[in-house]
PDB file of N, CA and C in Angstrom:
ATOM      1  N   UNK A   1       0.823  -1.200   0.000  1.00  0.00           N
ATOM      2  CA  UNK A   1       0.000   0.000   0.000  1.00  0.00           C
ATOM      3  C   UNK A   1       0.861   1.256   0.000  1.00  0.00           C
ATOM      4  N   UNK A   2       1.810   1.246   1.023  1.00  0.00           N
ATOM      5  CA  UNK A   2       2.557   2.610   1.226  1.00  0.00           C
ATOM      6  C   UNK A   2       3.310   2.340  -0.503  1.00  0.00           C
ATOM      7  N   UNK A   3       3.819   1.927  -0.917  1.00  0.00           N
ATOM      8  CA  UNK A   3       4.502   1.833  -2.317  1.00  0.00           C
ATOM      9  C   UNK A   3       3.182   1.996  -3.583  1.00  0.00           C
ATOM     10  N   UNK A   4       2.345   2.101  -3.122  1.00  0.00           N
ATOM     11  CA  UNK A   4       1.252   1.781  -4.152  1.00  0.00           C
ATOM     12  C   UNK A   4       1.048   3.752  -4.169  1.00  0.00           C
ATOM     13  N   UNK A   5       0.652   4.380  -3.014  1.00  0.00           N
ATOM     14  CA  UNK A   5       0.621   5.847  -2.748  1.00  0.00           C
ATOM     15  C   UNK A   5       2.164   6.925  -3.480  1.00  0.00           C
ATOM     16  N   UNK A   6       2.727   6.178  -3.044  1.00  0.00           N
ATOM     17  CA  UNK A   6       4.075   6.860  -3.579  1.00  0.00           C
ATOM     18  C   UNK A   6       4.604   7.170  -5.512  1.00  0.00           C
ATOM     19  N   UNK A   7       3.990   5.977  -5.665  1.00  0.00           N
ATOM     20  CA  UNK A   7       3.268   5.515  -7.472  1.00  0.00           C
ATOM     21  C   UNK A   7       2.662   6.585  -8.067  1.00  0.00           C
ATOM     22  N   UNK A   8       1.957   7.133  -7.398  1.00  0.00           N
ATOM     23  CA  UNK A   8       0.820   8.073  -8.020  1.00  0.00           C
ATOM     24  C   UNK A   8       1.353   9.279  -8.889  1.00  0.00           C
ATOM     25  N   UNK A   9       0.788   8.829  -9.831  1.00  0.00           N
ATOM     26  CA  UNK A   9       1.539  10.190 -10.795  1.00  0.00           C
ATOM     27  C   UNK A   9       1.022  11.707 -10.369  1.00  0.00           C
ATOM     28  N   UNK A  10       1.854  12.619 -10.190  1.00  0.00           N
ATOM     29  CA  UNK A  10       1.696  13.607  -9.904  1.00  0.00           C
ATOM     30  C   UNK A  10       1.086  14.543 -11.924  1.00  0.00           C
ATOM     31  N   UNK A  11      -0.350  15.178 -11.470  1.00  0.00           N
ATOM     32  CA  UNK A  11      -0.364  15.802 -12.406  1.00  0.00           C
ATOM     33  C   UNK A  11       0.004  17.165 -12.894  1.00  0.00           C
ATOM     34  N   UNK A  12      -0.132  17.924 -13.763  1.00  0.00           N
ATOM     35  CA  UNK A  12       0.757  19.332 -13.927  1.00  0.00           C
ATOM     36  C   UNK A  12      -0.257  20.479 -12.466  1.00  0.00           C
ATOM     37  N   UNK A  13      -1.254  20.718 -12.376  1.00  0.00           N
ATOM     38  CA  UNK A  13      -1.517  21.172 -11.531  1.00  0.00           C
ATOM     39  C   UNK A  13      -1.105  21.132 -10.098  1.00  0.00           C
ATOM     40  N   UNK A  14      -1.030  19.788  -9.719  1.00  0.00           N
ATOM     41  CA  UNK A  14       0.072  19.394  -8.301  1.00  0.00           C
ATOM     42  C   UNK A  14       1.271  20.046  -8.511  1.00  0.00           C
ATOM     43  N   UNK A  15       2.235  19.668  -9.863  1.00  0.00           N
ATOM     44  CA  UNK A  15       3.644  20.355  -9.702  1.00  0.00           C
ATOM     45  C   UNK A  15       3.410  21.704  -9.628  1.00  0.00           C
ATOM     46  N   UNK A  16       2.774  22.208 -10.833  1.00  0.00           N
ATOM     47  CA  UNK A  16       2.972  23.709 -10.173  1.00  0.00           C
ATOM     48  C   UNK A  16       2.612  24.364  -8.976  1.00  0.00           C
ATOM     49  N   UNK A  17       1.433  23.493  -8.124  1.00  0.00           N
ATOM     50  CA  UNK A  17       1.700  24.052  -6.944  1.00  0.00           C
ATOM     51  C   UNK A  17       2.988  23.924  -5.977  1.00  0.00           C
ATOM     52  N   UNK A  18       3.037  22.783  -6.287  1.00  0.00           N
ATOM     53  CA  UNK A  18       4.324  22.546  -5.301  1.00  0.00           C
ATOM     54  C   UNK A  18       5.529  23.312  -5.593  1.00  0.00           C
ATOM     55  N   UNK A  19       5.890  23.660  -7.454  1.00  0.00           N
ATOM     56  CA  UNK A  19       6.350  24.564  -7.858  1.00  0.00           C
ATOM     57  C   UNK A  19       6.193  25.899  -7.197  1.00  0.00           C
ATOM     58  N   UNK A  20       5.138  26.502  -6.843  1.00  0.00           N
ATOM     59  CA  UNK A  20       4.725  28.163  -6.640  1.00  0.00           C
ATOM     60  C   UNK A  20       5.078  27.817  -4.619  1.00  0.00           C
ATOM     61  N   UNK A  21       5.086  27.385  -4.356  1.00  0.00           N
ATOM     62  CA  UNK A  21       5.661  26.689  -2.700  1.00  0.00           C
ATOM     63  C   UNK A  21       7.018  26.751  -2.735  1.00  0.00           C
ATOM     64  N   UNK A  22       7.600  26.215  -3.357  1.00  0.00           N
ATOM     65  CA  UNK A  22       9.453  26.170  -3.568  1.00  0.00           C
ATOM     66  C   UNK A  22       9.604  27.445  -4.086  1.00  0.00           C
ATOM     67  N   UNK A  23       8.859  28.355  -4.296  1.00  0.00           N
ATOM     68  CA  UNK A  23       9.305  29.758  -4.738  1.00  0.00           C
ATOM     69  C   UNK A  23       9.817  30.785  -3.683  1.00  0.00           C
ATOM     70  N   UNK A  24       8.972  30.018  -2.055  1.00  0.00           N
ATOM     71  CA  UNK A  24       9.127  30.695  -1.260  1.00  0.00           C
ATOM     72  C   UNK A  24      10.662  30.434  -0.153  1.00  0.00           C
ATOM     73  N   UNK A  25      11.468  31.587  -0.547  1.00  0.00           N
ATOM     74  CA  UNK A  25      12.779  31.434  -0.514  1.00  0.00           C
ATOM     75  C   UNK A  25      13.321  30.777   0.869  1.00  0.00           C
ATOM     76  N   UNK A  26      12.351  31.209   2.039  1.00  0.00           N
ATOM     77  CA  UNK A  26      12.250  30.210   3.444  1.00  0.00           C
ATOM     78  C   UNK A  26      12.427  27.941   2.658  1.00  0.00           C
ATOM     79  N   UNK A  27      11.171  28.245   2.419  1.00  0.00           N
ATOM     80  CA  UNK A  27      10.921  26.840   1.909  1.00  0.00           C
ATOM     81  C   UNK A  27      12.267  26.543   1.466  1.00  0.00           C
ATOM     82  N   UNK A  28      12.598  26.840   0.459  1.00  0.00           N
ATOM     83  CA  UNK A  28      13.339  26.376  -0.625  1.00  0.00           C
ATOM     84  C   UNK A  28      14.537  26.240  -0.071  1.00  0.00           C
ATOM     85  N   UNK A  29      15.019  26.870   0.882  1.00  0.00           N
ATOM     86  CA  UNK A  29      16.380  26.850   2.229  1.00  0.00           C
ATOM     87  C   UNK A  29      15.950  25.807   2.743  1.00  0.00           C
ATOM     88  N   UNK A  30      14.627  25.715   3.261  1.00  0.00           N
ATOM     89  CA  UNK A  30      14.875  24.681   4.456  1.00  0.00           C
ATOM     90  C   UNK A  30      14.792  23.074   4.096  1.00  0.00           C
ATOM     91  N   UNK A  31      14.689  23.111   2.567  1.00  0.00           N
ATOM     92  CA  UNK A  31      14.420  21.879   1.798  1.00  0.00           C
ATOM     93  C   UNK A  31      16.230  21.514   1.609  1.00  0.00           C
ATOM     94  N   UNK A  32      16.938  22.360   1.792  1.00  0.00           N
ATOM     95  CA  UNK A  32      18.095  22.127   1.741  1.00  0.00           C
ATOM     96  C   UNK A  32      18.600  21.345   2.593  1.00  0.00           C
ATOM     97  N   UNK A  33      18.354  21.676   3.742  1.00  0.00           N
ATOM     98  CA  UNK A  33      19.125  21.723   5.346  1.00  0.00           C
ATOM     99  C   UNK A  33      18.935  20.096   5.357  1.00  0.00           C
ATOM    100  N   UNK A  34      19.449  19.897   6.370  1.00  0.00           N
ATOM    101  CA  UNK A  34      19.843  18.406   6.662  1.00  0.00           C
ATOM    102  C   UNK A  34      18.464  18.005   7.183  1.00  0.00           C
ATOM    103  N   UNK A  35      17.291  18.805   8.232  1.00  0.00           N
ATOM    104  CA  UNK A  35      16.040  18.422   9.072  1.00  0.00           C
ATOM    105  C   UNK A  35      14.906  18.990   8.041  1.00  0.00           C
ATOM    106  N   UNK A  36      14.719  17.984   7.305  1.00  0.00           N
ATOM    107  CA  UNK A  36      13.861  18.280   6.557  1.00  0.00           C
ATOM    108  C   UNK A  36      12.216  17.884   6.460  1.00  0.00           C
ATOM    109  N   UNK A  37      11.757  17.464   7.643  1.00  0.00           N
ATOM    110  CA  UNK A  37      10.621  16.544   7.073  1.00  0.00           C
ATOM    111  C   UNK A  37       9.638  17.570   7.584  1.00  0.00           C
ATOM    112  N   UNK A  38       9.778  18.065   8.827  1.00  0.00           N
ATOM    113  CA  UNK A  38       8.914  19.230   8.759  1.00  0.00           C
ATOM    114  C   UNK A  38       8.860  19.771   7.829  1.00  0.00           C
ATOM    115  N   UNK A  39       9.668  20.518   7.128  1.00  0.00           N
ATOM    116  CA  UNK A  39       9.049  21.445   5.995  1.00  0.00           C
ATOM    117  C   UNK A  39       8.285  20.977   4.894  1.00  0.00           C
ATOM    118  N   UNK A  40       8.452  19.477   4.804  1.00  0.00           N
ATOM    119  CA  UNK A  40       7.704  18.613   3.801  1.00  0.00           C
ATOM    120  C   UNK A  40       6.135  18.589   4.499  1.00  0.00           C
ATOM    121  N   UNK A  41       6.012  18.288   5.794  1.00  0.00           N
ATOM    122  CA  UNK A  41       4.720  18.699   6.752  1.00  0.00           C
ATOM    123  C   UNK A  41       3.951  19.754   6.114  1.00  0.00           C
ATOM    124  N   UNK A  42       4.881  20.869   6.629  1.00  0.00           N
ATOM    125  CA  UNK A  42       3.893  22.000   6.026  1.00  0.00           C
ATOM    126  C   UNK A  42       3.915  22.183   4.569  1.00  0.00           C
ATOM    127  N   UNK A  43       4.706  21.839   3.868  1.00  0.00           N
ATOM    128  CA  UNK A  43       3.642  22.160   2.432  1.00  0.00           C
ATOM    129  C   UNK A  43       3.268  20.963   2.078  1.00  0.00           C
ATOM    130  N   UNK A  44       2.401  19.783   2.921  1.00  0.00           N
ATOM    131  CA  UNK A  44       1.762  18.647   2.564  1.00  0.00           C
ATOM    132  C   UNK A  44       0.154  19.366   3.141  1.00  0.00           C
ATOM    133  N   UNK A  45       0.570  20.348   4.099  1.00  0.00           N
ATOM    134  CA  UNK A  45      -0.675  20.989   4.609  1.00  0.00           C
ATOM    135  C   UNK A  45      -1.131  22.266   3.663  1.00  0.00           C
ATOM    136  N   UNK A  46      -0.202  22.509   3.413  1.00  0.00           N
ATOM    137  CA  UNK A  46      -0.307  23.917   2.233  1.00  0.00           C
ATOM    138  C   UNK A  46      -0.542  23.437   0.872  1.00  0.00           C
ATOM    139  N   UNK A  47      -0.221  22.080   0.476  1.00  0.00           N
ATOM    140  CA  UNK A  47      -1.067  21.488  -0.395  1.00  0.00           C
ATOM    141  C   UNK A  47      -2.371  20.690  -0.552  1.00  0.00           C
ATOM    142  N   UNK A  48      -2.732  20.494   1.002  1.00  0.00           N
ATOM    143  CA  UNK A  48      -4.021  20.365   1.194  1.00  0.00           C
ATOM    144  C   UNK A  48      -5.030  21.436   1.234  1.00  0.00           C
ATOM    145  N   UNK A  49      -4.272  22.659   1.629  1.00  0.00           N
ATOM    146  CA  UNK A  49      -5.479  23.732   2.014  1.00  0.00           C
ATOM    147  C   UNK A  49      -5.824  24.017   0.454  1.00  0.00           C
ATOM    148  N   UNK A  50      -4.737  23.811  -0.770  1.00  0.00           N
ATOM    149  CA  UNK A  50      -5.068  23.526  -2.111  1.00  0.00           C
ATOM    150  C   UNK A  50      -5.968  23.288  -2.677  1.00  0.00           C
ATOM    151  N   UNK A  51      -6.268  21.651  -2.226  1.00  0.00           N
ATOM    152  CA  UNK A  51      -6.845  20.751  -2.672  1.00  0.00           C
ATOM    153  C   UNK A  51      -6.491  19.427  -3.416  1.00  0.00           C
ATOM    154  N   UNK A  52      -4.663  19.187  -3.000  1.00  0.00           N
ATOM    155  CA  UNK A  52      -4.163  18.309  -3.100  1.00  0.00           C
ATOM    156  C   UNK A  52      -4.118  17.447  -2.251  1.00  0.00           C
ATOM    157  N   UNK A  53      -4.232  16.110  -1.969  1.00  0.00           N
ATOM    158  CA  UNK A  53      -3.658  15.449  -1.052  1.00  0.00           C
ATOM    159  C   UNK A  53      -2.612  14.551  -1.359  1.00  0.00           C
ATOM    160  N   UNK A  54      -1.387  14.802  -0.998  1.00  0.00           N
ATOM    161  CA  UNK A  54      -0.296  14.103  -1.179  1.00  0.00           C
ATOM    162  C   UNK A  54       0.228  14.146   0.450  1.00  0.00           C
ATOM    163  N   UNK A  55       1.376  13.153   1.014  1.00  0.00           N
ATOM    164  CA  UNK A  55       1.716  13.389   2.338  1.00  0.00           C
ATOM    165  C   UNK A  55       3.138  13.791   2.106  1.00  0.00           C
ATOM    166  N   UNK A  56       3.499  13.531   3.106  1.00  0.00           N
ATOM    167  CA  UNK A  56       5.409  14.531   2.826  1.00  0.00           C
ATOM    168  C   UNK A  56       6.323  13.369   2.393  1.00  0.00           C
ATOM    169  N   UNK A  57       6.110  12.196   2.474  1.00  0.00           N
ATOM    170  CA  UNK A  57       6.851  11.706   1.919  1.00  0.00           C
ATOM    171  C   UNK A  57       6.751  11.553   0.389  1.00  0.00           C
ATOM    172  N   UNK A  58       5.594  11.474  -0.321  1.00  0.00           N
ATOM    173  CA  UNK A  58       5.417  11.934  -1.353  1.00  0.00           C
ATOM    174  C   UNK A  58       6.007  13.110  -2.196  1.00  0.00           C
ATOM    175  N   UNK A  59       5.893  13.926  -1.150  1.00  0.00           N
ATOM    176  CA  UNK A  59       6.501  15.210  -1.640  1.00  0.00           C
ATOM    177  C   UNK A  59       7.842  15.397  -2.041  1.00  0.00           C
ATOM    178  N   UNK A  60       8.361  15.264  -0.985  1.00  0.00           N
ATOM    179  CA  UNK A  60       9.471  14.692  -0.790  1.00  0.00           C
ATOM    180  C   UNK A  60      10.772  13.972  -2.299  1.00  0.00           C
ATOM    181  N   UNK A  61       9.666  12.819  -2.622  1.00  0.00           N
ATOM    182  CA  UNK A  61       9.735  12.014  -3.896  1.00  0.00           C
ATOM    183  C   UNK A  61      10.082  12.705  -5.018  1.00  0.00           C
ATOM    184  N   UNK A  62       8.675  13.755  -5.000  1.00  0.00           N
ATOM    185  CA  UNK A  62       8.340  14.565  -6.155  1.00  0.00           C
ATOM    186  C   UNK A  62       9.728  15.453  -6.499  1.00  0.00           C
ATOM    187  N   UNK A  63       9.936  16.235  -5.170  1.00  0.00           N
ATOM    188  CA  UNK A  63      11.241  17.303  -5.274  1.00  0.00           C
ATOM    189  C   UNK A  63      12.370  16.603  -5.722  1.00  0.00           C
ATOM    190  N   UNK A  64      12.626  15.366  -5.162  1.00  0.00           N
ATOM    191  CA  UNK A  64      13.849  14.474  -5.413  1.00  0.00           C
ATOM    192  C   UNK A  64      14.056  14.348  -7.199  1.00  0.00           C
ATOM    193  N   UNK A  65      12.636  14.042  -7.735  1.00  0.00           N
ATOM    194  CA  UNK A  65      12.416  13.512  -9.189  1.00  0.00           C
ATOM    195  C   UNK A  65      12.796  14.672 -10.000  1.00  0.00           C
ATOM    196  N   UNK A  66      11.581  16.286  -9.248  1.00  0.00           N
ATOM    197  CA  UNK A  66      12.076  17.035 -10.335  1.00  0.00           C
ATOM    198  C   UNK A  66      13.971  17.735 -10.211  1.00  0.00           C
ATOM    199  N   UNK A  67      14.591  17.614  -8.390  1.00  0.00           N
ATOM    200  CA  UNK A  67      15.747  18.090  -8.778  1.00  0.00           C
ATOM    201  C   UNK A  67      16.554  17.411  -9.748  1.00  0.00           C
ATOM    202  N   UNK A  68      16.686  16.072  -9.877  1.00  0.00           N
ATOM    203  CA  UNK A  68      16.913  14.747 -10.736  1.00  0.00           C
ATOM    204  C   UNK A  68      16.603  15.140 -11.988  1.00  0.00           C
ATOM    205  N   UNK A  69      15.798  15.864 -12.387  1.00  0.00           N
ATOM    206  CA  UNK A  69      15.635  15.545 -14.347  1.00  0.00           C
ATOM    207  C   UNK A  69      15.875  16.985 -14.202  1.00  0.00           C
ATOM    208  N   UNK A  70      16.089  18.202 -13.414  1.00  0.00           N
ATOM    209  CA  UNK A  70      16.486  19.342 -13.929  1.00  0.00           C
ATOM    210  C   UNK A  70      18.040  19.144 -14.012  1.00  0.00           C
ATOM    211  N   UNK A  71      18.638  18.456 -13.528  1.00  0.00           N
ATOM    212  CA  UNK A  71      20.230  18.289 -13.367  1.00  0.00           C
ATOM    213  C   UNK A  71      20.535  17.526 -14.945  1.00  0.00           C
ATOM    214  N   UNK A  72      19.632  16.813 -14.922  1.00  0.00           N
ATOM    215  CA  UNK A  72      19.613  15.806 -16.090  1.00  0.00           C
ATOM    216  C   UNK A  72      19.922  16.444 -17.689  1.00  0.00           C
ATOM    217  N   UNK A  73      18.605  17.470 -17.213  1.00  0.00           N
ATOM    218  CA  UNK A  73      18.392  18.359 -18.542  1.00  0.00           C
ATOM    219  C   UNK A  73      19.365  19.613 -18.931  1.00  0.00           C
ATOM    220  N   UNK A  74      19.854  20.038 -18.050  1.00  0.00           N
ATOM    221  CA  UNK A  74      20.985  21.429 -17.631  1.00  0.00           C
ATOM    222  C   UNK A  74      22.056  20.448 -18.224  1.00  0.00           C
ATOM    223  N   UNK A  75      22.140  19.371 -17.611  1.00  0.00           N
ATOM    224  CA  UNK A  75      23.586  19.080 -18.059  1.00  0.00           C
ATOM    225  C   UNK A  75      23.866  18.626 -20.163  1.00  0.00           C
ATOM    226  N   UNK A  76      22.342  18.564 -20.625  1.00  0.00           N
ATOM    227  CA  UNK A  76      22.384  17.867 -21.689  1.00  0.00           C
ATOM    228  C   UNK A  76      22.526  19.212 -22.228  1.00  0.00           C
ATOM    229  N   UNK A  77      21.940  20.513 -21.981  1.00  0.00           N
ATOM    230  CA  UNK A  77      21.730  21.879 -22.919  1.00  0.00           C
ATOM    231  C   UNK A  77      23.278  22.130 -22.802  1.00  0.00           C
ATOM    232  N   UNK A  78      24.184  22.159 -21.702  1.00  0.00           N
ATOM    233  CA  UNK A  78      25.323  22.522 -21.786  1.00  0.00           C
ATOM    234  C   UNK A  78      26.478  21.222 -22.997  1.00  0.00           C
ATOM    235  N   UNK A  79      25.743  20.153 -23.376  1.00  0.00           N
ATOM    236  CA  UNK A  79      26.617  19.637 -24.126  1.00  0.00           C
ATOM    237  C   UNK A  79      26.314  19.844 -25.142  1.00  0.00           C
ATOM    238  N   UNK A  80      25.443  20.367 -25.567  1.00  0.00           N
ATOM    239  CA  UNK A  80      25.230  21.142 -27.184  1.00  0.00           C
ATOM    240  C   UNK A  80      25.312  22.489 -26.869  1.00  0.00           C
TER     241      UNK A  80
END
């Protein structure tokens, strides 16, 4: 079950919220720092007051995936 939740494709409306959340330069620091799961807390709550429900480990996932294919993609524009 917990692997079955984690599965769930995130659609473009979820990212960009979670997108317009990581804008906020607090957030986006504290997603850095080593104690991170609170801050995944609150924007699992700030994506509920949305109308998303995802939990923080989900979230979590999501940030991991998109820092992962932006590194991916940066590194391919710089080889052409």
């Amino acid at each position: 079950r917990r692997f079955h939740q984690r599965a769930l494709i995130w659609d473009l409306e979820e990212t960009r919220a979670l997108l317009d959340l990581l804008k906020d330069e607090r957030i986006f620091k504290a997603i850095e720092s080593v104690r991170t799961r609170e801050i995944y807390h609150e924007i699992a709550e700030r994506l509920r007051q949305a109308g998303f429900n995802r939990d923080w480990n989900q979230i979590r996932g999501r940030v991991k995936n998109l820092k992962f294919s932006y590194k991916k993609a940066r590194a391919l524009h710089e080889e052409h």
